[in-house]
N, C-alpha and C. Protein backbone atom coordinates (compact mmCIF):
# COMPACT_ATOMS: atom_id res chain seq x y z
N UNK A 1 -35.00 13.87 48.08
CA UNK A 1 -35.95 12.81 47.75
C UNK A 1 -35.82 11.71 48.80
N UNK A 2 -37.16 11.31 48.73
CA UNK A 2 -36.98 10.21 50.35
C UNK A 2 -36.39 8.41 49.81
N UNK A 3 -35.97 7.77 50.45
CA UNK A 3 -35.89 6.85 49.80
C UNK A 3 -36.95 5.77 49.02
N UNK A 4 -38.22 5.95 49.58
CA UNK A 4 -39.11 5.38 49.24
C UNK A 4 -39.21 6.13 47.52
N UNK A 5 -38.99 6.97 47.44
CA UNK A 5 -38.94 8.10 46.42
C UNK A 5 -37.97 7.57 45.17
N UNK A 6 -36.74 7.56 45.62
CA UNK A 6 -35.60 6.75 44.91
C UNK A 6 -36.30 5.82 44.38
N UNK A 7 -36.57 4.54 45.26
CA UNK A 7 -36.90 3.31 44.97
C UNK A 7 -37.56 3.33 44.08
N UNK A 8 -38.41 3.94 43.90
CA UNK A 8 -39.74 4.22 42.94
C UNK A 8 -39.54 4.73 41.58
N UNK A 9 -38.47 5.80 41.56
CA UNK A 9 -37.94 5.86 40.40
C UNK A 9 -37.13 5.24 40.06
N UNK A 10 -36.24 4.68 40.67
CA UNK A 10 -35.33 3.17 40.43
C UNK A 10 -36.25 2.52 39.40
N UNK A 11 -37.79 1.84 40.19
CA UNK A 11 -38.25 1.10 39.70
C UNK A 11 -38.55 1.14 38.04
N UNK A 12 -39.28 2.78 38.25
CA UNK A 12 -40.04 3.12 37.19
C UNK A 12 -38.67 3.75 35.81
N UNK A 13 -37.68 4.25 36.50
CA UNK A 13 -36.72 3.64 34.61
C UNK A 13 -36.09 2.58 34.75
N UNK A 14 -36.39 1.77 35.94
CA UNK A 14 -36.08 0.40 35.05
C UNK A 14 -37.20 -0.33 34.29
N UNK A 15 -38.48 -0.29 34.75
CA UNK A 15 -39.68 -0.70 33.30
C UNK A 15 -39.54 0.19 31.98
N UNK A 16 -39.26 1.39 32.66
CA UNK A 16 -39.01 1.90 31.19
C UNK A 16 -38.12 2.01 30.29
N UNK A 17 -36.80 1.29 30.48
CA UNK A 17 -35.99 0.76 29.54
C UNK A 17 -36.02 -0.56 28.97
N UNK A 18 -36.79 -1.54 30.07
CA UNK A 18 -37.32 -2.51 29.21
C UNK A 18 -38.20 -2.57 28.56
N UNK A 19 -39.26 -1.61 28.99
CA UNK A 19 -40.42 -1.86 27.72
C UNK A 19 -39.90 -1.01 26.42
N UNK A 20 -39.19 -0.29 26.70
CA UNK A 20 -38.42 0.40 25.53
C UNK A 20 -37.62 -0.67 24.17
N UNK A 21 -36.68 -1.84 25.42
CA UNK A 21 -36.27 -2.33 24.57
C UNK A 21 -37.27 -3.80 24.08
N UNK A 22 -38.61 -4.19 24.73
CA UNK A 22 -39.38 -4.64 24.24
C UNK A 22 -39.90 -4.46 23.35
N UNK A 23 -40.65 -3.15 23.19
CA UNK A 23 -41.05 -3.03 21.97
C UNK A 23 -40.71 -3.00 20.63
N UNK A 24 -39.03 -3.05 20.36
CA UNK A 24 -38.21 -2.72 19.80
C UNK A 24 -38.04 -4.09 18.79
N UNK A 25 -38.46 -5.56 19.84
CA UNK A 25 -38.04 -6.83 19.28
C UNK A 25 -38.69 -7.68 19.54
N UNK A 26 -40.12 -7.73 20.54
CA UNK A 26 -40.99 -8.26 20.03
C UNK A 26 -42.50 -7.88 19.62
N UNK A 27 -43.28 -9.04 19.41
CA UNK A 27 -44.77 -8.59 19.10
C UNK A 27 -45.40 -8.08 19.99
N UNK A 28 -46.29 -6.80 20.01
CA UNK A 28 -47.27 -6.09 21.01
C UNK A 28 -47.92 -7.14 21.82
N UNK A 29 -48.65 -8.48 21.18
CA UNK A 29 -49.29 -9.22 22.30
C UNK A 29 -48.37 -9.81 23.38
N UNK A 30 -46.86 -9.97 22.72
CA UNK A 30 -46.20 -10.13 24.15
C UNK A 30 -46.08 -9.10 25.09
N UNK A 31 -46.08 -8.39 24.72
CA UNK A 31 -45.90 -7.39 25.30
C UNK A 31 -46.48 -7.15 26.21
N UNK A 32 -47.73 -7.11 25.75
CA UNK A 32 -49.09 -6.99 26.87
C UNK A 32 -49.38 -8.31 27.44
N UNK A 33 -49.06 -9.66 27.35
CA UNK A 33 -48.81 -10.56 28.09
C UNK A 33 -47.86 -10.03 29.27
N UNK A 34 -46.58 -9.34 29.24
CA UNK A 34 -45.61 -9.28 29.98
C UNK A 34 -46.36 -8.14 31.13
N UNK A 35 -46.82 -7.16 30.64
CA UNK A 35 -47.98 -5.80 31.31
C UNK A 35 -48.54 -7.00 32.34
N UNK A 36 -49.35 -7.00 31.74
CA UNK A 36 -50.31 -8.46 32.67
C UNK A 36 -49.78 -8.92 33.73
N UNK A 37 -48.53 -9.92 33.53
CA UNK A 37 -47.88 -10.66 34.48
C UNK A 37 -47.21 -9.71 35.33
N UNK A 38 -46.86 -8.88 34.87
CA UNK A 38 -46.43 -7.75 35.63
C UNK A 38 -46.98 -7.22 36.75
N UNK A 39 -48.05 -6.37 36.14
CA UNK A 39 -49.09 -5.71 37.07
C UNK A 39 -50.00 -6.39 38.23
N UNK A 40 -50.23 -7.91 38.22
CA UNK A 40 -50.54 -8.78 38.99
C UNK A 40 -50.33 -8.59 40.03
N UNK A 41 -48.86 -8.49 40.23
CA UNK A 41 -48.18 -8.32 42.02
C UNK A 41 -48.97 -6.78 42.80
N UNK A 42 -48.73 -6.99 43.77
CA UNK A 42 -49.07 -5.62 44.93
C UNK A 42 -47.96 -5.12 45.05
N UNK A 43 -48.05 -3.91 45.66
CA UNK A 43 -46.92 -3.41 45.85
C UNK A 43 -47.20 -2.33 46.84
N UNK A 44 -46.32 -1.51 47.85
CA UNK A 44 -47.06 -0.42 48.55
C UNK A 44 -47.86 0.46 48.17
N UNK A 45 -49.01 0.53 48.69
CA UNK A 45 -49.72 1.81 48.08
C UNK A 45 -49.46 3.37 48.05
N UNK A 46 -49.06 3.70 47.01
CA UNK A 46 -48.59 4.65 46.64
C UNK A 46 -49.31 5.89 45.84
N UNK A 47 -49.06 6.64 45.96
CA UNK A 47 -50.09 7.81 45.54
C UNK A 47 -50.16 8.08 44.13
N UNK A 48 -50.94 7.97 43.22
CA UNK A 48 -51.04 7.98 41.63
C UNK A 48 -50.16 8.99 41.08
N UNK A 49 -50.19 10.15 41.50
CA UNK A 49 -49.54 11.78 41.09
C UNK A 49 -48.01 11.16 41.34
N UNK A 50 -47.12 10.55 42.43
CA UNK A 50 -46.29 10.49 42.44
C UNK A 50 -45.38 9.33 41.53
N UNK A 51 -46.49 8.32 41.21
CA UNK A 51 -46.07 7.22 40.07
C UNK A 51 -46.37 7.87 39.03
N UNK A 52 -47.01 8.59 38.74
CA UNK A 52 -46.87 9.61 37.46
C UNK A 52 -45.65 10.31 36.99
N UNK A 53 -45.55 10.88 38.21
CA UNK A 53 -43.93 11.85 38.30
C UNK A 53 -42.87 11.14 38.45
N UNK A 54 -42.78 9.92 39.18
CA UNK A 54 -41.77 9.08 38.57
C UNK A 54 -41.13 8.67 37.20
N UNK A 55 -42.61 8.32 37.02
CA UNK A 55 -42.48 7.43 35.35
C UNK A 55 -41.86 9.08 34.15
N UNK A 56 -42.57 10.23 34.36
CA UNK A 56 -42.39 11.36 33.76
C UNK A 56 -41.19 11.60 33.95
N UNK A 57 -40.25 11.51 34.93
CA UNK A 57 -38.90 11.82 35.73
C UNK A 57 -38.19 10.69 34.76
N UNK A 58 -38.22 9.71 35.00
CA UNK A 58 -37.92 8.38 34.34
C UNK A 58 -37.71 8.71 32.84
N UNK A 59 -38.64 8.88 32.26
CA UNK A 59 -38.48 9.06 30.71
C UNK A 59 -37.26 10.14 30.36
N UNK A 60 -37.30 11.23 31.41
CA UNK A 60 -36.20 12.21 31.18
C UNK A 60 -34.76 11.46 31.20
N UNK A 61 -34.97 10.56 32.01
CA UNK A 61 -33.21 10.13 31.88
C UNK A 61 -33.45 8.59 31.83
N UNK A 62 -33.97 8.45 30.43
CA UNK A 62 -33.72 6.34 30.29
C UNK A 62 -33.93 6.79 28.74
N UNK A 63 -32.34 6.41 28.29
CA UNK A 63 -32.61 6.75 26.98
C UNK A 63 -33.23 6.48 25.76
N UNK A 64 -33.78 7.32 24.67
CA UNK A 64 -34.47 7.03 23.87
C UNK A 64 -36.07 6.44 24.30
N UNK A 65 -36.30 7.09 25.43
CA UNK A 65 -37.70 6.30 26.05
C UNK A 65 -38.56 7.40 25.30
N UNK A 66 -40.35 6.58 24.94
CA UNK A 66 -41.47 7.44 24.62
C UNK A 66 -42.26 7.45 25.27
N UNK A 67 -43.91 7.65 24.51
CA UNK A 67 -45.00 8.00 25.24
C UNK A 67 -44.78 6.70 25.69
N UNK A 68 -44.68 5.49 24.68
CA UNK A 68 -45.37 3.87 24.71
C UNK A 68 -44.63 3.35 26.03
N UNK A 69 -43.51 3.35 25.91
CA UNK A 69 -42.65 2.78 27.11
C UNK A 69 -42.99 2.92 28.46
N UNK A 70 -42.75 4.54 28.26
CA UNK A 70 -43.51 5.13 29.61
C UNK A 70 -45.30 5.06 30.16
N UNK A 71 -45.80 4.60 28.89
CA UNK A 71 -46.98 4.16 29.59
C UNK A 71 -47.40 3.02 29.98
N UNK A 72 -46.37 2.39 29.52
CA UNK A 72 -46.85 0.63 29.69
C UNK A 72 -45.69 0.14 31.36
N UNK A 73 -45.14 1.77 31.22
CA UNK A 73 -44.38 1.14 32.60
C UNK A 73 -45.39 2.09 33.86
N UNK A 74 -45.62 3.08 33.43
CA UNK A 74 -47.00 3.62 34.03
C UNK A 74 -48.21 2.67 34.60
N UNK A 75 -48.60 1.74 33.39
CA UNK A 75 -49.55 1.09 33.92
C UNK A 75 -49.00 0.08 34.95
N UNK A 76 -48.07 -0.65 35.05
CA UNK A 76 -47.64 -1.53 35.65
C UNK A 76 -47.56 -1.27 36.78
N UNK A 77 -46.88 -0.05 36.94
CA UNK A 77 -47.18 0.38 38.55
C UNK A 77 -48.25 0.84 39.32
N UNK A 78 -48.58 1.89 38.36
CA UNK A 78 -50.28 2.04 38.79
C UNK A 78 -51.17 0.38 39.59
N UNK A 79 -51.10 0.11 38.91
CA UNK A 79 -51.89 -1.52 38.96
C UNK A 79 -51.56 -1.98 40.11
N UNK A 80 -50.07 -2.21 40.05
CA UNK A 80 -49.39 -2.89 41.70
C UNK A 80 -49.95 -1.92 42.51
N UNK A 81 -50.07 -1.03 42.56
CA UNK A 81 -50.83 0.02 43.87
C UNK A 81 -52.21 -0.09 43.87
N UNK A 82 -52.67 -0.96 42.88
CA UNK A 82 -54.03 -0.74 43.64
C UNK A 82 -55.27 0.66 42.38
N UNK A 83 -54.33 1.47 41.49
CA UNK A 83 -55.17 2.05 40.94
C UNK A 83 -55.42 1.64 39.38
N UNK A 84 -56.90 1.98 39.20
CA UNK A 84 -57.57 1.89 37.82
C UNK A 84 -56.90 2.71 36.64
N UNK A 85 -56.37 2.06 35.89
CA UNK A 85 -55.36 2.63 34.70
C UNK A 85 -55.75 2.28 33.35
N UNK A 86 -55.96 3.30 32.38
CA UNK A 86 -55.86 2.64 30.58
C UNK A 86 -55.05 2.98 29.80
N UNK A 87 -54.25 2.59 29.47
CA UNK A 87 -53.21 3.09 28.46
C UNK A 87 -53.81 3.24 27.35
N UNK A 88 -53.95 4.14 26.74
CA UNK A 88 -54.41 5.18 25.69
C UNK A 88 -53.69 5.41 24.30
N UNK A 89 -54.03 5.10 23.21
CA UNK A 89 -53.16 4.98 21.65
C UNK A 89 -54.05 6.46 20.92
N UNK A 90 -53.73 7.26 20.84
CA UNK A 90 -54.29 8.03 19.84
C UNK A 90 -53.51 8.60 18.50
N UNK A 91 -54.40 9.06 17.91
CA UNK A 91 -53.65 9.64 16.69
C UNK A 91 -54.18 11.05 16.11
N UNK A 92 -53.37 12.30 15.55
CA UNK A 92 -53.31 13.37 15.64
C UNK A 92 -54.77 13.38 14.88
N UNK A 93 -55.48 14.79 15.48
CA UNK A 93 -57.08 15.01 14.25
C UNK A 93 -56.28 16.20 12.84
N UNK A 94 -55.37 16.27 12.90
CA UNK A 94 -54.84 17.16 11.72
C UNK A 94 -54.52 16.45 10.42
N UNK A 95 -54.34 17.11 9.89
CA UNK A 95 -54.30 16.11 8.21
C UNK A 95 -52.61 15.86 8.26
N UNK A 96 -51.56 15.95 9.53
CA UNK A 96 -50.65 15.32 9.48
C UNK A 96 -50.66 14.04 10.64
N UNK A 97 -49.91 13.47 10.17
CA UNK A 97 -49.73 11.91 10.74
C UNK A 97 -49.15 11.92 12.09
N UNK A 98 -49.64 11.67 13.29
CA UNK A 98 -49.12 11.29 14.06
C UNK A 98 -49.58 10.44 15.49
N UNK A 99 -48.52 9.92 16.40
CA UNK A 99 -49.43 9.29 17.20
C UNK A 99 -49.08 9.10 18.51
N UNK A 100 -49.69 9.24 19.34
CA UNK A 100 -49.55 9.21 21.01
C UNK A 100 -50.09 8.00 21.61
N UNK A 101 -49.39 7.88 23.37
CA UNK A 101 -49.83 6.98 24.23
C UNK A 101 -49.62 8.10 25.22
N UNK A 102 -51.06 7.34 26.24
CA UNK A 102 -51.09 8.09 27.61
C UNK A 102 -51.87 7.44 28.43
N UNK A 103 -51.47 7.25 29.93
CA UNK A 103 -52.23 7.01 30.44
C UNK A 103 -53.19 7.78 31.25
N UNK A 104 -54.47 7.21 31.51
CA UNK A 104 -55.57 8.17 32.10
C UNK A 104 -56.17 6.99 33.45
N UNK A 105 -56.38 7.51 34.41
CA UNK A 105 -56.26 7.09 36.01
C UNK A 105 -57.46 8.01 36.31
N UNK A 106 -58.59 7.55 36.38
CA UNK A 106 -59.78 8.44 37.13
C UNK A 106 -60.30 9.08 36.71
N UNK A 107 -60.23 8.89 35.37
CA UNK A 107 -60.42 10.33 34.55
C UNK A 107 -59.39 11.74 33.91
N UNK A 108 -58.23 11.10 34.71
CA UNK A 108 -56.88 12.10 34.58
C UNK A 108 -55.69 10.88 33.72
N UNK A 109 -55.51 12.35 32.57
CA UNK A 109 -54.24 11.87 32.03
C UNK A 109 -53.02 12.05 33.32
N UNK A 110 -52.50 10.86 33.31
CA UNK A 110 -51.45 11.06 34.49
C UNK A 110 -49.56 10.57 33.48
N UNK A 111 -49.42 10.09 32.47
CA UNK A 111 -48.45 9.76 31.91
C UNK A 111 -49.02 9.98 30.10
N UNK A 112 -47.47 10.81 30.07
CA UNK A 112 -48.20 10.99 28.29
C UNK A 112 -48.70 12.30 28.75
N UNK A 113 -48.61 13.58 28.59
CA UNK A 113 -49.50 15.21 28.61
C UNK A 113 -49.84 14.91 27.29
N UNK A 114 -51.19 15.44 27.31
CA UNK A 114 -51.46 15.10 26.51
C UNK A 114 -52.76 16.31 26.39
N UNK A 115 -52.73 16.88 25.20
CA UNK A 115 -53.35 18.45 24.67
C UNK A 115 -54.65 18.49 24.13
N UNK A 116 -55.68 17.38 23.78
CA UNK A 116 -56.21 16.97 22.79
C UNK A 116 -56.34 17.08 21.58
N UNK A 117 -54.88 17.02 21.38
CA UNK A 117 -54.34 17.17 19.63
C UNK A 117 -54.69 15.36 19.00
N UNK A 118 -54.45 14.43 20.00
CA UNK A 118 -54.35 13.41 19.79
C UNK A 118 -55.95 12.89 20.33
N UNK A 119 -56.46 11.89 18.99
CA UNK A 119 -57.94 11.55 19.20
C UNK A 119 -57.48 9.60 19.38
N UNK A 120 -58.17 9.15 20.44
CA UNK A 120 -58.26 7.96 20.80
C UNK A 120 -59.65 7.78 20.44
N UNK A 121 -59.93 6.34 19.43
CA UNK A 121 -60.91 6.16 18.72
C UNK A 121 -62.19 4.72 19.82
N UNK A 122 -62.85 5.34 20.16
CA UNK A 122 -63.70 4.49 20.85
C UNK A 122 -63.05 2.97 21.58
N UNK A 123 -63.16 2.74 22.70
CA UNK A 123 -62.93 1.40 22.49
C UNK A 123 -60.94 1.47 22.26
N UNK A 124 -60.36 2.32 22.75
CA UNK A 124 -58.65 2.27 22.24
C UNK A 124 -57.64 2.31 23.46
N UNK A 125 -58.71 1.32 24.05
CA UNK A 125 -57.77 1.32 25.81
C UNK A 125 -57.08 0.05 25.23
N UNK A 126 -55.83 -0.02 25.35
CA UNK A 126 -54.88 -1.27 24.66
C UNK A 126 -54.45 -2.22 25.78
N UNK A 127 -54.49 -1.73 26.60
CA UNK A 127 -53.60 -2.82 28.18
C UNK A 127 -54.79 -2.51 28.98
């Protein structure tokens, strides 16, 4: 891995242990206040597929990380590079309960795989 490579996943489990332990202790609108202030900055432009695979790489080893963490640290970087990102809340169409985050970049789910088991209800871009 190149170092630019490192760095990047450096970056991306370190958002994703904080938004991990964000979500954990405070309210969602801070939260997405913090997204915001976040995503503001530039950063090198970097190729979407590979901040994907970071953040995906990332979740594998930052513990107890989910879809949510990993997408809200997804978007953050996305953003600093320059690309169009929505972080995505859905919930299962089966008569059991459940619920996903993902982000989608261009039309592509790029964080969060996502099967279309999980239905995002009009209007459910959250960040």
């Amino acid at each position: 891995m190149s170092a630019s490579g490192k760095l990047l996943l450096l970056e991306a489990a370190g958002l994703v242990a904080v938004f991990r332990l964000g979500v954990l202790v405070l309210p969602f609108k801070t939260i997405r206040r913090v997204v915001r202030a976040l995503s503001g900055g530039r950063s090198a432009a970097r190729p979407r597929d590979d901040i994907g695979a970071a953040v995906r790489r990332a979740g594998r080893v930052v513990p107890f990380s989910n879809c949510l963490s990993e997408g809200l640290a997804g978007v953050v970087l996305l953003s600093r590079a320059g690309h169009p990102c929505e972080l995505r809340v859905g919930v299962t169409r089966t008569g059991v309960f459940g619920a996903h985050a993902w982000v989608e970049s261009c039309g592509e789910v790029l964080i969060g795989d996502h099967d279309g088991t999980y239905a995002a209800a009009e209007g459910a871009t959250i960040i």
